[in-house]
Protein backbone atom coordinates (compact mmCIF):
# COMPACT_ATOMS: atom_id res chain seq x y z
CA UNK A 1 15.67 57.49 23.64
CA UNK A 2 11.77 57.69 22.79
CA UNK A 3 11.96 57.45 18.85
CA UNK A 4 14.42 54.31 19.79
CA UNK A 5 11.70 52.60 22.09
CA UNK A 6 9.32 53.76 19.20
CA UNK A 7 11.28 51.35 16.89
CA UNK A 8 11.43 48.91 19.44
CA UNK A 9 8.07 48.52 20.33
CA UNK A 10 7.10 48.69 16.44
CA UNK A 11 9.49 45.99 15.65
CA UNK A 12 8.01 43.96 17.91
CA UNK A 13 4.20 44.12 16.99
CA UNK A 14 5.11 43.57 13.42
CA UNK A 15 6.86 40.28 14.84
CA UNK A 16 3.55 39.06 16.51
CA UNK A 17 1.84 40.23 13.59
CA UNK A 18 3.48 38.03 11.24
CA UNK A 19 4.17 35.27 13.94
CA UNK A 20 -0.13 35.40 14.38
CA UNK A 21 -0.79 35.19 11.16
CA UNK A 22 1.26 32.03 10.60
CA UNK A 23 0.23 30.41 13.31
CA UNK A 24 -3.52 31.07 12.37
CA UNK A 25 -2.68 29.76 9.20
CA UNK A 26 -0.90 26.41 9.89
CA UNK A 27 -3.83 25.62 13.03
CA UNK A 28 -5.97 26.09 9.84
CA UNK A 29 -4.57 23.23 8.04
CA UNK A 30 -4.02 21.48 10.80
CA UNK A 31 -7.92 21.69 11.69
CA UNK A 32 -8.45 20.49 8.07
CA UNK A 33 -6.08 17.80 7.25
CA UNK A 34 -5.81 16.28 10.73
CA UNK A 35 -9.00 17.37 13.60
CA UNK A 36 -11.80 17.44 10.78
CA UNK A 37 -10.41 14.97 7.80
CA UNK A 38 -13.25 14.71 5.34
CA UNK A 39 -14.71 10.83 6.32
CA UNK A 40 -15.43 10.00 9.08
CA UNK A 41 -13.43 6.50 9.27
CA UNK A 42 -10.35 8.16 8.56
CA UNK A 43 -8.40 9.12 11.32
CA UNK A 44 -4.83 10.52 12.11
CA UNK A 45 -2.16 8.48 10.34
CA UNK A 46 -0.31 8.20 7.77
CA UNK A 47 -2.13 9.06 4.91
CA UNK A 48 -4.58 11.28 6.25
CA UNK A 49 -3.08 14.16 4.18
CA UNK A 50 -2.97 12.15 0.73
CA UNK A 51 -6.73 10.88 1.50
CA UNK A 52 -7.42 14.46 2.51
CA UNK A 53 -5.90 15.99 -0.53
CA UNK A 54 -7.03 13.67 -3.31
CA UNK A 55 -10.29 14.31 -2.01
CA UNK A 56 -10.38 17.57 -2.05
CA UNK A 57 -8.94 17.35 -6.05
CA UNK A 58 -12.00 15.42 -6.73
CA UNK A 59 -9.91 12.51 -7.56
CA UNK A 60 -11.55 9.45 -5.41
CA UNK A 61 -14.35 9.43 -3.62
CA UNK A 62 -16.11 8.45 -0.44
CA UNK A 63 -18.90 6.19 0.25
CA UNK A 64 -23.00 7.56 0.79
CA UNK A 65 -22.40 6.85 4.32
CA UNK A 66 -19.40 9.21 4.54
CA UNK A 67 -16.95 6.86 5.29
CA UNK A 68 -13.88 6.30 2.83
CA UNK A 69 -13.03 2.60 3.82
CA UNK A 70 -9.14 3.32 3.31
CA UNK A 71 -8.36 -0.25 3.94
CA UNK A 72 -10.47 -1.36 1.56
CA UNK A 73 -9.12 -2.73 -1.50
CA UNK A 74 -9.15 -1.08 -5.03
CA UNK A 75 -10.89 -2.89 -8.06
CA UNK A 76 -8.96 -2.34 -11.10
CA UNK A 77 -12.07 -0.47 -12.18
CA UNK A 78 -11.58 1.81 -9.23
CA UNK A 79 -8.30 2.36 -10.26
CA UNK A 80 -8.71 3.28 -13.51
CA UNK A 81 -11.69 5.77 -12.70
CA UNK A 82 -9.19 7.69 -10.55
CA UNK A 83 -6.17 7.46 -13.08
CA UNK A 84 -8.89 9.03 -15.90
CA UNK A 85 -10.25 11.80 -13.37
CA UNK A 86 -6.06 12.57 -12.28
CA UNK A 87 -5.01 12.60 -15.90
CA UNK A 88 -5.53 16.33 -17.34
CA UNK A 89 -5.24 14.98 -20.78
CA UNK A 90 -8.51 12.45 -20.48
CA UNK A 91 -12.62 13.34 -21.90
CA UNK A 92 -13.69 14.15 -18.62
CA UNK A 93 -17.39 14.30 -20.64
CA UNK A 94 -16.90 10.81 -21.93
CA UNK A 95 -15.59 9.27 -18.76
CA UNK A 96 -18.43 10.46 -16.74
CA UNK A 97 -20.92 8.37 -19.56
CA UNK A 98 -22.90 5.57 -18.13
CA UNK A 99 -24.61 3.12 -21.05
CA UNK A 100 -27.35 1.36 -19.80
CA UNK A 101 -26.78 -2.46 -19.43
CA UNK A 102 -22.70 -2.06 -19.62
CA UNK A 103 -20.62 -2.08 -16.87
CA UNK A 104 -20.30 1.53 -14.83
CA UNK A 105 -16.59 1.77 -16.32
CA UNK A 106 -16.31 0.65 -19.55
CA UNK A 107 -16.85 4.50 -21.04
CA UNK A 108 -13.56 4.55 -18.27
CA UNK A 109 -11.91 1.98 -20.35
CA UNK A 110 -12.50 2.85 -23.83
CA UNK A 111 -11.16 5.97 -23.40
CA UNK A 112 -7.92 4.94 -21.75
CA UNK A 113 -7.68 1.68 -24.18
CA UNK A 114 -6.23 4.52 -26.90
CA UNK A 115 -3.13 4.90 -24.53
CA UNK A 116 -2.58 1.25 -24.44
CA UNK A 117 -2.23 1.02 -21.05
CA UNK A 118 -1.75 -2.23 -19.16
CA UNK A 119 -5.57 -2.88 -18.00
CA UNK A 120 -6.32 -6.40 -18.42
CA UNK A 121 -10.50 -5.53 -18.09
CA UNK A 122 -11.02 -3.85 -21.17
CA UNK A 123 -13.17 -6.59 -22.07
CA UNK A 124 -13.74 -8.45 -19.50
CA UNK A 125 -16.16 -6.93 -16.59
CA UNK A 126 -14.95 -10.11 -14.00
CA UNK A 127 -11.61 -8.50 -13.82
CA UNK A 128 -13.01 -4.93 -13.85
CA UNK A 129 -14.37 -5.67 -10.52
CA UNK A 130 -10.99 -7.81 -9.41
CA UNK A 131 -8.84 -6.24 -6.90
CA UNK A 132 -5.62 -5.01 -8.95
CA UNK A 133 -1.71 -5.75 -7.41
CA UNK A 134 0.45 -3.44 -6.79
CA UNK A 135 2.40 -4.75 -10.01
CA UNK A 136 0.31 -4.02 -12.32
CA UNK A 137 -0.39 -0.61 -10.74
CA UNK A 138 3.56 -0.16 -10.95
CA UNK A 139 3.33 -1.38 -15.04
CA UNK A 140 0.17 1.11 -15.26
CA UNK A 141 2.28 4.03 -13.85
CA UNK A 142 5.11 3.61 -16.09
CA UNK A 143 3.22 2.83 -19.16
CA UNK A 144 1.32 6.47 -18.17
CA UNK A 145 4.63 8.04 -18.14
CA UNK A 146 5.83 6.36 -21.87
CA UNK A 147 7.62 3.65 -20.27
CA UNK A 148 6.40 -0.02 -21.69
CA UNK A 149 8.22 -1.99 -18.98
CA UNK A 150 7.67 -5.54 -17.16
CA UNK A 151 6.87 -6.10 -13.96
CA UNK A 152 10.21 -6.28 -12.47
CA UNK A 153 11.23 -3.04 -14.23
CA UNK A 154 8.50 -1.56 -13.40
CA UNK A 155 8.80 -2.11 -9.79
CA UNK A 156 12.45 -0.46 -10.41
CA UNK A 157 10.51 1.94 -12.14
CA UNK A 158 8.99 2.88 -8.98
CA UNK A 159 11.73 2.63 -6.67
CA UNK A 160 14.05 4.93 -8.82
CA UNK A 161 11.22 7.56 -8.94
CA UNK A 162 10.16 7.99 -5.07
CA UNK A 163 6.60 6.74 -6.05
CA UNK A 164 7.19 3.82 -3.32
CA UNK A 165 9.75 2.46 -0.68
CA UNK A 166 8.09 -0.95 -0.92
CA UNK A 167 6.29 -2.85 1.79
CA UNK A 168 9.05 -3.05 4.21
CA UNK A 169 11.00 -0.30 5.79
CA UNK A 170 14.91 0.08 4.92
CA UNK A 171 14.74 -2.49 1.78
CA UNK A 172 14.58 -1.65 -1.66
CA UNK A 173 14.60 -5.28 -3.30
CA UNK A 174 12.43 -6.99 -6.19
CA UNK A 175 10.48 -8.97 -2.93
CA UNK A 176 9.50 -6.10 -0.77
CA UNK A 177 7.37 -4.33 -3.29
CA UNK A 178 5.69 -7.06 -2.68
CA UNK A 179 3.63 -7.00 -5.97
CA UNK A 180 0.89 -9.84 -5.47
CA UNK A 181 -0.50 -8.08 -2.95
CA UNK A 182 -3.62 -5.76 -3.83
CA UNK A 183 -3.93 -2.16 -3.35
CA UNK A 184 -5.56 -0.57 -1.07
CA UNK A 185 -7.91 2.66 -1.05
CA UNK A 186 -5.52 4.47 1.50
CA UNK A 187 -2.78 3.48 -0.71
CA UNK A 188 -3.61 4.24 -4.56
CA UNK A 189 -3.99 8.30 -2.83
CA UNK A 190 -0.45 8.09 -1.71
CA UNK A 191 0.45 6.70 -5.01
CA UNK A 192 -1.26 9.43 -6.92
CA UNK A 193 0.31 12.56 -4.46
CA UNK A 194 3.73 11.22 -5.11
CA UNK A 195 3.66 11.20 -8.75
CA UNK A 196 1.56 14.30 -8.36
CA UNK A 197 4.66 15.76 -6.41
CA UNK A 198 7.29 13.77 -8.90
CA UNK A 199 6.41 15.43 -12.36
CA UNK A 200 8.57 13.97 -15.01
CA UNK A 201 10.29 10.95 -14.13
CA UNK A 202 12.85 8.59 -15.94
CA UNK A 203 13.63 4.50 -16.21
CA UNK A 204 17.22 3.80 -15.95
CA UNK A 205 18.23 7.40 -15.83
CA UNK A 206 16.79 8.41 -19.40
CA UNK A 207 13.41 10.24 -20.42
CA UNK A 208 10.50 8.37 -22.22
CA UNK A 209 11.29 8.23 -26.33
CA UNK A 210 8.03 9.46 -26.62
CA UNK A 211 9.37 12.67 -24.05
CA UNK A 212 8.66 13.84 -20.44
CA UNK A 213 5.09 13.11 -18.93
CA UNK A 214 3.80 15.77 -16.34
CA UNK A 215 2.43 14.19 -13.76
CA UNK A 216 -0.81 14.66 -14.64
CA UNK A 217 -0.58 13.46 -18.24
CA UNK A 218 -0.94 10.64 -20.09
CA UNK A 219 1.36 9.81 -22.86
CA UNK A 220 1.22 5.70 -23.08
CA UNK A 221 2.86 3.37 -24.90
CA UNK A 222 1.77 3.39 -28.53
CA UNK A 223 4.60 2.28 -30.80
CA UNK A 224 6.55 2.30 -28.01
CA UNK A 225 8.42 -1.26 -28.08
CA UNK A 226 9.04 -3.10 -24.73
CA UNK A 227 12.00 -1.96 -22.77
CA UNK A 228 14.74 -5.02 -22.92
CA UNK A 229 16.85 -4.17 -19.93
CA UNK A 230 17.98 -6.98 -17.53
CA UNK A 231 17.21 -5.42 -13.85
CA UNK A 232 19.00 -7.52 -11.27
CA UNK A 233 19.03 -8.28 -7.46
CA UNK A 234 22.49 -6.14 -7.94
CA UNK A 235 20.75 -3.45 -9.33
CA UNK A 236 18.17 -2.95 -6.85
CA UNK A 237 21.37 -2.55 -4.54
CA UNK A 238 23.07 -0.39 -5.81
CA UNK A 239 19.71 1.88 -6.12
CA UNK A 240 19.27 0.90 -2.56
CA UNK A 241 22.37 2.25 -1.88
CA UNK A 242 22.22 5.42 -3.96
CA UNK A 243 19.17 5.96 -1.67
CA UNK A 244 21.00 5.90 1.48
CA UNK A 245 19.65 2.46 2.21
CA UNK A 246 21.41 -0.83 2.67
CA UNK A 247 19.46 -3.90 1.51
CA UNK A 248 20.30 -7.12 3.80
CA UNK A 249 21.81 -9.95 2.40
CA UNK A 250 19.82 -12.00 0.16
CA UNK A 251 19.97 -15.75 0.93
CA UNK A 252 21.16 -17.83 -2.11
CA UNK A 253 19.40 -20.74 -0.56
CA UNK A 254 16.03 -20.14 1.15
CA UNK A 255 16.19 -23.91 2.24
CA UNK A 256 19.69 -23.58 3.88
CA UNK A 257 17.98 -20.34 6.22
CA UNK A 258 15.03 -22.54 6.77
CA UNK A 259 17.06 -25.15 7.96
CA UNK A 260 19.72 -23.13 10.48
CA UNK A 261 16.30 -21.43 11.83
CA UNK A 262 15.35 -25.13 12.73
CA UNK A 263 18.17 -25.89 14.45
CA UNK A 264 18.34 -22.81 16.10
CA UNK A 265 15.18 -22.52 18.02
CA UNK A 266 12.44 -21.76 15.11
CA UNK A 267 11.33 -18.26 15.07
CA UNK A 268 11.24 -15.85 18.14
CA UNK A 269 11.66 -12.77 16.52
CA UNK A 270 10.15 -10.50 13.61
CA UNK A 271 13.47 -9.59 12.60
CA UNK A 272 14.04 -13.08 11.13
CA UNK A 273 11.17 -13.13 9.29
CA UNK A 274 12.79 -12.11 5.33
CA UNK A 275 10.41 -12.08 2.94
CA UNK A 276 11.59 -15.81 1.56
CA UNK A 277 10.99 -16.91 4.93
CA UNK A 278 7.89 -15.11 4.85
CA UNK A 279 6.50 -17.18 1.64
CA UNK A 280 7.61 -20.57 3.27
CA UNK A 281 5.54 -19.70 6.38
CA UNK A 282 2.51 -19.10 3.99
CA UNK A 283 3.23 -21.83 2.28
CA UNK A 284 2.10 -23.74 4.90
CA UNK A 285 -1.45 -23.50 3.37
CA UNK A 286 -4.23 -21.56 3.30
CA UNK A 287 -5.64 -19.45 6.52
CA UNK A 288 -9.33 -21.13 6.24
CA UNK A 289 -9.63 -24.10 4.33
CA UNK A 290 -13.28 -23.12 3.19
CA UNK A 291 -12.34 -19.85 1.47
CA UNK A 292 -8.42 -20.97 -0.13
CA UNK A 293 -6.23 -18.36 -1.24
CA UNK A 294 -7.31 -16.92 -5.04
CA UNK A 295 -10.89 -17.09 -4.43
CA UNK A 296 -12.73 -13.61 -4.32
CA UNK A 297 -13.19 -13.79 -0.99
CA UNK A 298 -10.04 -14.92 0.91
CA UNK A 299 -6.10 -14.12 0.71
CA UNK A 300 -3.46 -12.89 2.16
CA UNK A 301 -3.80 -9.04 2.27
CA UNK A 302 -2.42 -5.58 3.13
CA UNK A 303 -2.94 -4.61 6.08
CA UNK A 304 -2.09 -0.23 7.31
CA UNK A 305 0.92 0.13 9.72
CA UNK A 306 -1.18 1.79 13.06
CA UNK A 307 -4.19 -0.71 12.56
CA UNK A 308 -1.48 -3.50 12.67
CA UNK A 309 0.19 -2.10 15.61
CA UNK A 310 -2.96 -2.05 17.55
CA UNK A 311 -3.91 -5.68 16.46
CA UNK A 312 -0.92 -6.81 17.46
CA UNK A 313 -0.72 -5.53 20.95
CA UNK A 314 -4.01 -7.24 21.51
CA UNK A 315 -2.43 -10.82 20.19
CA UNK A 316 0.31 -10.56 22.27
CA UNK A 317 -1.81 -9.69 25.42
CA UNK A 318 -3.80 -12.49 24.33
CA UNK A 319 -1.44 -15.25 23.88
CA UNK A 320 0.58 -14.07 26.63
CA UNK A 321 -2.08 -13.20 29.60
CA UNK A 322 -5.72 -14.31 28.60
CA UNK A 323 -5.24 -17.83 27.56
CA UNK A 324 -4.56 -21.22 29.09
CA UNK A 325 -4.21 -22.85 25.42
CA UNK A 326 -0.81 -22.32 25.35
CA UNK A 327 2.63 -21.22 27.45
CA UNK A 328 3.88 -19.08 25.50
CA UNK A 329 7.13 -17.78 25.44
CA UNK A 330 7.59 -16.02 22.20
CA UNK A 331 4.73 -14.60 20.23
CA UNK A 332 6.05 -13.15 16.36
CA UNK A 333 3.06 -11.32 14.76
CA UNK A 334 3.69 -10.13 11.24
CA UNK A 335 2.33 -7.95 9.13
CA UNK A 336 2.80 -9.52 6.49
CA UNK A 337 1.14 -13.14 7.53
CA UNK A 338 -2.17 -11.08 7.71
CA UNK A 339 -5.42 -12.47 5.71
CA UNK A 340 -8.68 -11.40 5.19
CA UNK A 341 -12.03 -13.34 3.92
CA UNK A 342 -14.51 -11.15 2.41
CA UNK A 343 -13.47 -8.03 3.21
CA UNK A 344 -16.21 -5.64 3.45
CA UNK A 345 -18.98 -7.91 3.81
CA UNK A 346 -21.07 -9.37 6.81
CA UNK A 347 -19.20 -12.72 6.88
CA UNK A 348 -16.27 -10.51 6.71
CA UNK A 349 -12.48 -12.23 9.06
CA UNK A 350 -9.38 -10.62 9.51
CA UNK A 351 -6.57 -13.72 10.69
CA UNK A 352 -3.27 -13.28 11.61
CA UNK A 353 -0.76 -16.30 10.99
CA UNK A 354 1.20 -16.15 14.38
CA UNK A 355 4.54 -18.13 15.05
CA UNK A 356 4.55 -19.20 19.13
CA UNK A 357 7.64 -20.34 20.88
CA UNK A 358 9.49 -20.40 17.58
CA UNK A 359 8.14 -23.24 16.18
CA UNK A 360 4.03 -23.38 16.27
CA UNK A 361 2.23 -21.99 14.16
CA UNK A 362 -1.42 -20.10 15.11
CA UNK A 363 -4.22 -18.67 13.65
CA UNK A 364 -5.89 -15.59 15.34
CA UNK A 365 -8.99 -14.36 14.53
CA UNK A 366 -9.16 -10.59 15.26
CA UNK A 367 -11.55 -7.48 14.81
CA UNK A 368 -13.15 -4.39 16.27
CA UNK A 369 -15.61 -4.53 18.55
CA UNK A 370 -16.62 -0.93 18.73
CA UNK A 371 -14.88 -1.14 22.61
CA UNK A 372 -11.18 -2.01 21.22
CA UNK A 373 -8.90 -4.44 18.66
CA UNK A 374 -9.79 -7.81 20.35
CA UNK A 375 -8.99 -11.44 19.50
CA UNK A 376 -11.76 -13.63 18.79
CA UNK A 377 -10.48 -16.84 18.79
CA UNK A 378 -6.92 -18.46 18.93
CA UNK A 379 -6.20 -21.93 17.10
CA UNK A 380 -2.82 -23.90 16.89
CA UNK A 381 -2.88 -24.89 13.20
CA UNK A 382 0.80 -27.04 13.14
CA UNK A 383 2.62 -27.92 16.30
CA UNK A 384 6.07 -27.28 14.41
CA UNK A 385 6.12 -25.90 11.06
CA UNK A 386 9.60 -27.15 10.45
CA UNK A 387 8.40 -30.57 10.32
């Protein structure tokens, strides 16, 4: 009976032993990656780990102030300076060269140039300092892999390999890539951890010609002649539906929707906002006439999922409870009608284009005030955007 409580009691302090030990462990990381991430504007969402983790591989970096601006977007400069630092395969001596009276990247560039990858700022320091699209950082990625593939493959590219789910939760279609929009800082590190977790990948199935790229290699696309296949709406289905994911119907005519949403009240709900209807509302015009879409310093923009979340609250308790300017019955705020002007700098806006009672459309001006996500100002902009 005693050497049986023996084993008993033994049995059980090796338990807590090993149970301690984890659990000492995992509050570790969790102290790390999610109560002490390494900048100070970066707080618990959903790429704290990727931000956390590409920092701590030396791969981007923060700001002299500490901060790491996440929704900040990346130049294609930027860009390529993390690429070359990823890459394992790069001159980490000759990237790190800065020439006196040439632009802080171009050592960046002419190293990458003998890959052939799909920068369009080899020459040209104006783009260097452009924000890049998410397109092109899809072409980049597959032309890093072997893969010399247009945009629309590429974004299939993407898709097929788990390095993105798009813009848009539960679709997998050409649109909700949505590859005009720029990248952010937040982003390109969730980028870079997937394919860091991917290794090799494939287009269509099949292995680059010029073989399998580790994920932290650069093979390019030397002599490697531009990929030919078709890639359909059909196609992005049925990967969509290899997935476990079932895209929604695509609207042959984007005029014939427009018109049945007329004649059915206008817009009172997100959920009828597809991304063709999306373009038509933005086609309405620009959000401020004195900085136009295209210009460096306004456009519509990408905006992170809990910053949204809290600027939309504050719309809707706007529009709903602090105003007179309007009765409104429906408020639809989406993410994607978000735009910013200047981002970064002192003359810096962030506008929301709102739909109200399903047929006027609204511009909000919104930021932080250092008490909460506030509206600044509210403005009817058309009194029915179907006519």
């Amino acid at each position: 009976m005693f050497k049986k409580s023996i084993s008993v009691l033994l049995a059980v302090l090796l338990f807590l032993s090993i149970f301690s030990v984890s659990a000492i462990a995992q509050a570790k990381e969790f102290d790390v990656i999610f109560l002490n991430p390494p900048f100070s504007d970066v707080d618990l969402y959903w790429a704290t780990s990727a931000i956390t983790w590409a920092s701590e591989e030396g791969i981007v970096e923060g700001f002299p102030d500490g901060t790491f601006k996440p929704f900040q977007n990346v130049t294609e400069a930027e860009f390529a300076a993390i690429l070359a630092r990823y890459a394992k395969n790069t001159d980490k001596d000759r990237i790190n060269q800065k020439e006196e009276g040439k632009h802080w990247a171009q050592a960046i560039y002419d190293e990458l140039i003998k890959w052939q990858l799909p920068f369009n700022g080899y020459t040209n320091d104006k783009i260097k300092d452009s924000a890049i699209t998410r397109g092109q950082v899809a072409r980049i990625v597959a032309a890093k892999n072997g893969f010399n593939l247009d945009e629309r493959q590429a974004i299939y590219y993407m898709y097929e390999n788990d390095l993105s789910s798009g813009m848009i939760p539960g679709r997998l279609i050409f649109e909700s890539y949505e590859k005009d929009k720029p990248l952010q800082r937040d982003q390109v590190t969730q980028f870079i951890m997937l394919l860091n977790d991917k290794g090799i990948t494939t287009f269509m199935g099949k292995p680059s010609e010029k073989g399998g790229a580790e994920a932290n290699e650069i093979i390019g696309i030397v002599d490697v002649p531009k990929d030919t296949t078709v890639i359909t709406d059909e196609m992005f289905d049925e990967l969509a539906e290899d997935k476990g994911i079932e895209n929604p119907p695509k609207s042959e005519n984007v005029d014939e929707l427009w018109e049945s949403l007329d004649k059915s009240g206008g817009i009172t709900s997100e959920s009828q906002l597809t991304p063709e209807i999306i373009q038509k509302i933005k086609d309405l015009g620009p959000m401020a006439s004195r900085f136009p879409e295209g210009t460096p310093v306004g456009g519509w923009a990408v905006i992170d999922d809990d910053l949204f979340e809290k600027y939309k609250a504050s719309i809707e308790d706007y529009l709903f409870n602090k105003t007179s300017q309007v009765d409104a019955k429906s408020v639809v705020v989406c993410k994607d009608l978000y735009w910013t002007i200047d981002p970064g700098k002192s003359t810096h806006e962030e506008l929301f284009r709102i739909i109200v009672n399903g047929r006027e459309a609204w511009h909000v001006t919104v930021g932080f005030t250092g008490k909460g996500y506030e509206v600044f100002d509210a403005s009817r902009a058309a009194f029915d955007i179907f006519n």
